[in-house]
Each structure stands twice: as structure tokens, then as C-alpha cells.
PDB file of N, CA and C in Angstrom:
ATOM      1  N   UNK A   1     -58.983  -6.371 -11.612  1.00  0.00           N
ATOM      2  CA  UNK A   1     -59.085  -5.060 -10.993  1.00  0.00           C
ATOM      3  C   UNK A   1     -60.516  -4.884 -10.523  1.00  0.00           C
ATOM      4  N   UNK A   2     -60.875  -4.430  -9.450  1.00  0.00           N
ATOM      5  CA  UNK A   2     -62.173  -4.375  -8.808  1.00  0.00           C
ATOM      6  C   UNK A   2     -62.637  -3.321  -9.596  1.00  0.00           C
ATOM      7  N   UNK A   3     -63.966  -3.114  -8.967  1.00  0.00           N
ATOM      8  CA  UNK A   3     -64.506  -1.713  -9.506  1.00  0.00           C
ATOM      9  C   UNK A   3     -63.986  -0.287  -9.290  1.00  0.00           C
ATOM     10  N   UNK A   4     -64.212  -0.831  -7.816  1.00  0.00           N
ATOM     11  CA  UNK A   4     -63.297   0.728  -6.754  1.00  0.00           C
ATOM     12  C   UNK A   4     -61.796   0.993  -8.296  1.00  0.00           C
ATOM     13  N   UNK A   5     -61.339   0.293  -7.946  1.00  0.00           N
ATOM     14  CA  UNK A   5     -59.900   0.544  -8.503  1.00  0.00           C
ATOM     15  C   UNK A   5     -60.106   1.408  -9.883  1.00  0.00           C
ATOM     16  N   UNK A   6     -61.197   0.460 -10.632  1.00  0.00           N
ATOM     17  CA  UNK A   6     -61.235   0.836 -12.104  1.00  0.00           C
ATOM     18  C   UNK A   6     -61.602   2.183 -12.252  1.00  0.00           C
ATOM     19  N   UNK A   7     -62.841   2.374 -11.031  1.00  0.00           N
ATOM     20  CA  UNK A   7     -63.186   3.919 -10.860  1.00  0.00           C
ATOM     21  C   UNK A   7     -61.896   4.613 -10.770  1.00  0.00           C
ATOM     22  N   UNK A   8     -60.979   4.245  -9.733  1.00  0.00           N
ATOM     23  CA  UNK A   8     -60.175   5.643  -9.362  1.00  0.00           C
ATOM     24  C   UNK A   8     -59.129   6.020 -10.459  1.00  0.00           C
ATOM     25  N   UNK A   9     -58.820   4.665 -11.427  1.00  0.00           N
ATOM     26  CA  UNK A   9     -57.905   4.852 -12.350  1.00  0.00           C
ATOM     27  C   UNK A   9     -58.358   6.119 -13.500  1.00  0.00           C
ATOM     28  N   UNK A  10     -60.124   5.758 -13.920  1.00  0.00           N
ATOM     29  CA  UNK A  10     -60.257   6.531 -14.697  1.00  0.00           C
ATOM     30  C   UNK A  10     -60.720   8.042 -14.329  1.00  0.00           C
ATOM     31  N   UNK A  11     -60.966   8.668 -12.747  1.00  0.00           N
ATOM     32  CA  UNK A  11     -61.202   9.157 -12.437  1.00  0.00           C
ATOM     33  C   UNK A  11     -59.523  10.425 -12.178  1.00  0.00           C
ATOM     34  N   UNK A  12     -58.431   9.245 -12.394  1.00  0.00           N
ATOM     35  CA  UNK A  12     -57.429  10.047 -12.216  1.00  0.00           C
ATOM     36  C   UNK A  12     -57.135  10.472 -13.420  1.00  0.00           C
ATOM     37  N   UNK A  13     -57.436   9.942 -14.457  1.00  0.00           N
ATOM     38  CA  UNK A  13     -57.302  10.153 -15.793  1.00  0.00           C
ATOM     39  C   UNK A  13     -57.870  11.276 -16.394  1.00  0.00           C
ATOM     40  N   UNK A  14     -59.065  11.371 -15.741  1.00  0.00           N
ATOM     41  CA  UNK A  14     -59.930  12.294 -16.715  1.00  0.00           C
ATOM     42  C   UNK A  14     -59.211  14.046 -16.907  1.00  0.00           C
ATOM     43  N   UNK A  15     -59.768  14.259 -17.954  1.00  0.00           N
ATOM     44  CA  UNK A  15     -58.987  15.731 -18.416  1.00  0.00           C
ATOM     45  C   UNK A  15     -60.263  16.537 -17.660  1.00  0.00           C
ATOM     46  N   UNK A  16     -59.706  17.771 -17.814  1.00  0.00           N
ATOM     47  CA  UNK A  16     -60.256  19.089 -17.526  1.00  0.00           C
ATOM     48  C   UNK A  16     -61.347  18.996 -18.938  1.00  0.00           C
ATOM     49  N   UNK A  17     -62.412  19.861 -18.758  1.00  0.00           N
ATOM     50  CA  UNK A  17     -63.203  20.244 -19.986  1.00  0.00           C
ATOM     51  C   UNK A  17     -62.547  21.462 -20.288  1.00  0.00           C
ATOM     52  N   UNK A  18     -61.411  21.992 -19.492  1.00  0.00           N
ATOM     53  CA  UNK A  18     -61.687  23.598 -20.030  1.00  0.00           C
ATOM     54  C   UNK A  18     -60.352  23.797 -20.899  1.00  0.00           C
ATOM     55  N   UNK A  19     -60.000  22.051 -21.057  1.00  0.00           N
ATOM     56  CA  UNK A  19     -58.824  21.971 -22.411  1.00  0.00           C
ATOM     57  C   UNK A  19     -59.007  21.905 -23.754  1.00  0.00           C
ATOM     58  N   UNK A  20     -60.259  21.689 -24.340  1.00  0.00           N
ATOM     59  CA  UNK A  20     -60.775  22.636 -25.587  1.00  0.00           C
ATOM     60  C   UNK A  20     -61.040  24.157 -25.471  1.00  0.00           C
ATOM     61  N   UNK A  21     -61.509  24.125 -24.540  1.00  0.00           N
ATOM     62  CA  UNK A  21     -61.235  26.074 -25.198  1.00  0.00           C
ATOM     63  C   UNK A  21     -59.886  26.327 -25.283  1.00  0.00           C
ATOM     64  N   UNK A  22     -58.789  25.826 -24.565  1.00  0.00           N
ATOM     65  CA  UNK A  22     -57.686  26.244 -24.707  1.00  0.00           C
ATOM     66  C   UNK A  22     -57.089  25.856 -26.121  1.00  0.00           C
ATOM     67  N   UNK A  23     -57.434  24.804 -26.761  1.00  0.00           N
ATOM     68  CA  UNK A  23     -57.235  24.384 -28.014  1.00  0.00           C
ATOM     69  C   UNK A  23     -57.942  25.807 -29.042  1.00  0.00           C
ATOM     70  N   UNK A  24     -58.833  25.623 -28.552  1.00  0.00           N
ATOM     71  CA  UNK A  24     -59.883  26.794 -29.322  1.00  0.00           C
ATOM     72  C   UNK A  24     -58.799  28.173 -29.458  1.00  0.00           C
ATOM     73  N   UNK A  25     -58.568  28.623 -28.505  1.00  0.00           N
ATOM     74  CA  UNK A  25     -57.833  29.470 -28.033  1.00  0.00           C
ATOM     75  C   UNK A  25     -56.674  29.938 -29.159  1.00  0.00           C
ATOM     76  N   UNK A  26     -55.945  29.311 -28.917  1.00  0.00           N
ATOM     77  CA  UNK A  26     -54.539  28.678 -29.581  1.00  0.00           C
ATOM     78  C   UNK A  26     -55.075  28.422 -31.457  1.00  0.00           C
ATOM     79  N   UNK A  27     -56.101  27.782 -31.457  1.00  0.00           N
ATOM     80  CA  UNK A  27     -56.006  27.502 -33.180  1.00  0.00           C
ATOM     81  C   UNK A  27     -56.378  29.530 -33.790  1.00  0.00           C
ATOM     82  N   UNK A  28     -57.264  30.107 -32.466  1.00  0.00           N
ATOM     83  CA  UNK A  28     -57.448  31.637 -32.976  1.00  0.00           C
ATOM     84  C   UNK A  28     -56.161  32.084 -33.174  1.00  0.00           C
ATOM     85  N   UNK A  29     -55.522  32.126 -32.221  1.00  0.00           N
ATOM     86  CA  UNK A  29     -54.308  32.725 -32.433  1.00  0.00           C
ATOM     87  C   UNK A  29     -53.435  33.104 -33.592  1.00  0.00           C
ATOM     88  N   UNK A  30     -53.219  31.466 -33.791  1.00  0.00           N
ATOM     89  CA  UNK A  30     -52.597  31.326 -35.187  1.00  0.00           C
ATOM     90  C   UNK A  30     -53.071  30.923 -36.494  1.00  0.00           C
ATOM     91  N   UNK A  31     -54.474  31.284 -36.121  1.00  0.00           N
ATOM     92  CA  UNK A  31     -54.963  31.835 -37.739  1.00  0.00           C
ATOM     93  C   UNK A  31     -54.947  33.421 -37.722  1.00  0.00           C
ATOM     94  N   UNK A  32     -55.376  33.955 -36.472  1.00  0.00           N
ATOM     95  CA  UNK A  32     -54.543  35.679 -36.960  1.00  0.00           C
ATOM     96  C   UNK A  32     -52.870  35.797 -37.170  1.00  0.00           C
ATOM     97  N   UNK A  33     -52.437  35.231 -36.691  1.00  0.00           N
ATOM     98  CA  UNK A  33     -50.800  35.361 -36.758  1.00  0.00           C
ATOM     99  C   UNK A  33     -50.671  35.060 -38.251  1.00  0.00           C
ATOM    100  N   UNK A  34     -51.163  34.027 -38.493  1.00  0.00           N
ATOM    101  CA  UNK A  34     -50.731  33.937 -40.081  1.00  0.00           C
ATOM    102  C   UNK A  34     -51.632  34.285 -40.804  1.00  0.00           C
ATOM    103  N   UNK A  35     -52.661  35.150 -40.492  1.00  0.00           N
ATOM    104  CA  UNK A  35     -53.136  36.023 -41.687  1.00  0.00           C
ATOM    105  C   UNK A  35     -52.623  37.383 -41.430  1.00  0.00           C
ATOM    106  N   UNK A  36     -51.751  37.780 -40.418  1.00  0.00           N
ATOM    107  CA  UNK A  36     -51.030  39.161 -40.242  1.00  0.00           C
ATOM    108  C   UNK A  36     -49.850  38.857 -41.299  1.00  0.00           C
ATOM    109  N   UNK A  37     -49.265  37.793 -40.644  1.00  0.00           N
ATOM    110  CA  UNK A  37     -47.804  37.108 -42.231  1.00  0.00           C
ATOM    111  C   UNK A  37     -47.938  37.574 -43.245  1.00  0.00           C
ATOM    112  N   UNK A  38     -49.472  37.615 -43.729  1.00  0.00           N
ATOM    113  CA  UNK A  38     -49.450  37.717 -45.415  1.00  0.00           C
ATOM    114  C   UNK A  38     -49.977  36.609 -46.007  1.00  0.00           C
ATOM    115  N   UNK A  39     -50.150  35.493 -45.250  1.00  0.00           N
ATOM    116  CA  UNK A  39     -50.753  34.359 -45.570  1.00  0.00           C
ATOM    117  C   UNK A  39     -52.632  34.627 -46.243  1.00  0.00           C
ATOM    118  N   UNK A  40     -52.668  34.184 -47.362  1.00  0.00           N
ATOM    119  CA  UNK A  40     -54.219  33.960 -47.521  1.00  0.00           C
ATOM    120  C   UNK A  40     -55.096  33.052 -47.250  1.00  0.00           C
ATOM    121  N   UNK A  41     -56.571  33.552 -46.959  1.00  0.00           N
ATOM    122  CA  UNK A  41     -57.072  32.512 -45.967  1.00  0.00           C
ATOM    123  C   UNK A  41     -57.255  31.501 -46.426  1.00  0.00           C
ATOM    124  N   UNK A  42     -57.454  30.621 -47.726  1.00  0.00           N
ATOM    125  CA  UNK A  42     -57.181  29.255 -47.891  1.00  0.00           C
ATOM    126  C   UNK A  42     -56.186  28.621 -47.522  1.00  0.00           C
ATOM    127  N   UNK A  43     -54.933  29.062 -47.601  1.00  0.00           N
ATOM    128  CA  UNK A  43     -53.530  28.468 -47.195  1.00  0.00           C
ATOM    129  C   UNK A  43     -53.801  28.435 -45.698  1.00  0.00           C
ATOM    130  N   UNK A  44     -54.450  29.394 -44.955  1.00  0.00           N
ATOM    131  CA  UNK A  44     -54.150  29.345 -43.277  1.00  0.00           C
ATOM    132  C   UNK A  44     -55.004  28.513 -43.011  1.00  0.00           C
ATOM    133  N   UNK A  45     -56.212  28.430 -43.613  1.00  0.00           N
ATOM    134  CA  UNK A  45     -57.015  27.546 -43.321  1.00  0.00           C
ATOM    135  C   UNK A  45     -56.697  25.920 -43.538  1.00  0.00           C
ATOM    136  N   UNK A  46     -56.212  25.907 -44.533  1.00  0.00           N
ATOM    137  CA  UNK A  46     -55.623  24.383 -44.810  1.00  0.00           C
ATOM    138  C   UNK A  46     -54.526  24.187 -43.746  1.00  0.00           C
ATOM    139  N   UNK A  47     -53.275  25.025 -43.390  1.00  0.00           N
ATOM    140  CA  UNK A  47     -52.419  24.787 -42.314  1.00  0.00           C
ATOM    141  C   UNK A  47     -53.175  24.899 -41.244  1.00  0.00           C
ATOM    142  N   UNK A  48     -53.906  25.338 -40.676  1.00  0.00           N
ATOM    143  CA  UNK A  48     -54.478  24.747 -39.246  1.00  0.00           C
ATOM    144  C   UNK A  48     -55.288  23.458 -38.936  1.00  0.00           C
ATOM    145  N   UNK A  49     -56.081  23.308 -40.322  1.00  0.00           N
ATOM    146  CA  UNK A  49     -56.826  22.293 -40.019  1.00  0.00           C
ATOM    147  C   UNK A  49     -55.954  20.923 -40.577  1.00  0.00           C
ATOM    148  N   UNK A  50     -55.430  20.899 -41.336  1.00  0.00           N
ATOM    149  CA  UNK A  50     -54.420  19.841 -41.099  1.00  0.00           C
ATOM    150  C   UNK A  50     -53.322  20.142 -40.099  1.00  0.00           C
ATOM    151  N   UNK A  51     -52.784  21.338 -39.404  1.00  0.00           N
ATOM    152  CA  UNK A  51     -52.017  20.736 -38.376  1.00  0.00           C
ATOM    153  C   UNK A  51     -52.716  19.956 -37.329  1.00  0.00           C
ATOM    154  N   UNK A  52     -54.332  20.712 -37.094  1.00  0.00           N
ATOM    155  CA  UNK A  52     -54.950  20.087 -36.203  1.00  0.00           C
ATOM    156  C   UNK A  52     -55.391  18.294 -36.172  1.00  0.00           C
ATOM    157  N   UNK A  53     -55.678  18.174 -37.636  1.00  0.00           N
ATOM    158  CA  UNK A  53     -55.463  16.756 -37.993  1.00  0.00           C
ATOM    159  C   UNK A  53     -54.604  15.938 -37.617  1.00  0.00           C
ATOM    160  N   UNK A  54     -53.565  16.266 -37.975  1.00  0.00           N
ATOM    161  CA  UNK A  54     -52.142  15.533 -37.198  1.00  0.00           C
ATOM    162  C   UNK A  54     -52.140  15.640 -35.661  1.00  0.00           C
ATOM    163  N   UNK A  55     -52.382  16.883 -35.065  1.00  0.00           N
ATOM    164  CA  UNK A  55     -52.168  16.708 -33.951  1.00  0.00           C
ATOM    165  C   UNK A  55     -53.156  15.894 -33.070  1.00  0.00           C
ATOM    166  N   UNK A  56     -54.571  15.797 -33.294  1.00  0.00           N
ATOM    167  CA  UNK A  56     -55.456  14.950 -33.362  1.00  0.00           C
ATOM    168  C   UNK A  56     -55.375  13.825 -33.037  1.00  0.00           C
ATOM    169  N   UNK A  57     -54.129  13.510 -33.989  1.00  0.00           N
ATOM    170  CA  UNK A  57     -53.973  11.794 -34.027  1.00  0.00           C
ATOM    171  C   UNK A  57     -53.065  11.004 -32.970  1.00  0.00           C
ATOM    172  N   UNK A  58     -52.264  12.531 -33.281  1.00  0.00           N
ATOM    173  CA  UNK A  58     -50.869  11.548 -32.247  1.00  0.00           C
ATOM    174  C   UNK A  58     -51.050  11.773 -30.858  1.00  0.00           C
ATOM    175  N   UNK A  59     -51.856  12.745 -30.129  1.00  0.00           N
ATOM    176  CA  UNK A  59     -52.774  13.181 -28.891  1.00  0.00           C
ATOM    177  C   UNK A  59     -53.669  11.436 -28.709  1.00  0.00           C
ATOM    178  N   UNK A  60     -54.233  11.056 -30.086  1.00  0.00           N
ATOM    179  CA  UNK A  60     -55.382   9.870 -29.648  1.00  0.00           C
ATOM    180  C   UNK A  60     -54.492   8.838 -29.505  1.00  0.00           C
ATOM    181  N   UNK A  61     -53.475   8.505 -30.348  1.00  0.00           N
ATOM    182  CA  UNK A  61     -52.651   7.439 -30.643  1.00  0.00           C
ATOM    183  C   UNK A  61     -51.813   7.398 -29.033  1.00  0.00           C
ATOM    184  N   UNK A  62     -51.260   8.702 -28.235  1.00  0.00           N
ATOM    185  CA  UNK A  62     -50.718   8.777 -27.161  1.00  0.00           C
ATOM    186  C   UNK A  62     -51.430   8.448 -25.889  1.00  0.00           C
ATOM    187  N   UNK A  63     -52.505   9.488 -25.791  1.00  0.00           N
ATOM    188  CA  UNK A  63     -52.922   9.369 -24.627  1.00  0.00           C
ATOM    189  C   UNK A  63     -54.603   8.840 -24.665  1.00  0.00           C
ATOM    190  N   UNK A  64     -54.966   8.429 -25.945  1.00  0.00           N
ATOM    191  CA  UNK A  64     -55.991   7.269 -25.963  1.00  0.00           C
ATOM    192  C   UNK A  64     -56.471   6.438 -24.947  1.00  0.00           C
ATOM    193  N   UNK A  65     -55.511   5.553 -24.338  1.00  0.00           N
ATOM    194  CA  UNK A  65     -55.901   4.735 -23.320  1.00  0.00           C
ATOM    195  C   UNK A  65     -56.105   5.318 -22.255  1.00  0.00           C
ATOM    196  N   UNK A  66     -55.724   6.697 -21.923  1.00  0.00           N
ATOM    197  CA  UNK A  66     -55.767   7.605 -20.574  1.00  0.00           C
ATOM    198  C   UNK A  66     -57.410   8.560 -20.388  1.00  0.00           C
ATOM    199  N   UNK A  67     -57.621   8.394 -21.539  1.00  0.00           N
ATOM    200  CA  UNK A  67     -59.141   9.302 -22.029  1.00  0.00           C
ATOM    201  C   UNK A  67     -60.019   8.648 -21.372  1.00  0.00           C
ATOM    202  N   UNK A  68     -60.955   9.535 -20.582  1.00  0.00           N
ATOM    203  CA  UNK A  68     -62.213   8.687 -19.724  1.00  0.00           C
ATOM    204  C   UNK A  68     -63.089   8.704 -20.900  1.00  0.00           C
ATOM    205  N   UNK A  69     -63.708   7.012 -21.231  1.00  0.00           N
ATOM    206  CA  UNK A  69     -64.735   6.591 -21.729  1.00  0.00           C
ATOM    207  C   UNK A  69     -64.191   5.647 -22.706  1.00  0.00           C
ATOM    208  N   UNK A  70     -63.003   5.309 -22.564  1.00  0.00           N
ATOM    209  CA  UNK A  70     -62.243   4.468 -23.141  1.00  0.00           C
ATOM    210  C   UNK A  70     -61.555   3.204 -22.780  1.00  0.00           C
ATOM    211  N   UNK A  71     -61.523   1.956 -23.536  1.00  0.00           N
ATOM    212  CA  UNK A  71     -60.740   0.976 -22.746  1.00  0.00           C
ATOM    213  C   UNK A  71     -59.736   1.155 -23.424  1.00  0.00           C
ATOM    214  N   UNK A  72     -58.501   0.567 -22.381  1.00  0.00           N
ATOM    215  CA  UNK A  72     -57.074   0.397 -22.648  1.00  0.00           C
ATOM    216  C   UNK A  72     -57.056  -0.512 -23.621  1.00  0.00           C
ATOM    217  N   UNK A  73     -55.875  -0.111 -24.734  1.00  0.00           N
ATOM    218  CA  UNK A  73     -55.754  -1.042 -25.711  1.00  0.00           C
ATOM    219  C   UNK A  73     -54.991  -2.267 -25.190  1.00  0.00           C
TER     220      UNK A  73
END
């Protein structure tokens, strides 16, 4: 694959930056939602940051090779 090419592949790849705040966004959400539940904040806190853990992974494990600054496995 030439350069040109390699550029445009990862250039088509690349994400938006303004898809962490939207993450950001979204984890606020539902730590108020589930501290409105009744949930206490250790429990909400442990469910977000391990959902975020998991989701973390299978986001890197998926679209890993698509991430600009990365080689394809």
C-alpha cells in the first residue's frame, strides 16, 4: 500500500474528538438517573465505572484497528 493510500485509509478512519464529551455526557446522565433510583453512590459509582470498563474493551477489541494512531492487527 503506498503512502497516499495509507494516508487516506487512516484519514477515513479517524473519529470525531467531540465523541468523548458525548461519552462524558452519557456516563453524567446515568450516574444522576441512578442516584434518583435510590441507588448509593458507591454502588453507582462501581456500576459506571465498570460498565465503562467493559465497554472500553469491546469498543478497543472492535474498532481498534480503525483508531488513527494504530496498526492493524
Amino acid at each position: 500500500m503506498s503512502k497516499a493510500q495509507h494516508n487516506d485509509v487512516r484519514e477515513s478512519a479517524a473519529v470525531s474528538p467531540n465523541w468523548r464529551a458525548g461519552v462524558f455526557v452519557v456516563i453524567q446522565i446515568v450516574v444522576v438517573v441512578l442516584l434518583a433510583a435510590g441507588y448509593d453512590l458507591p454502588t453507582t459509582l462501581a456500576v459506571v465505572v465498570g460498565t465503562g470498563l467493559a465497554a472500553g474493551h469491546v469498543i478497543r477489541q472492535v474498532f481498534g484497528p480503525l483508531l488513527p494512531g494504530r496498526e492493524a492487527r
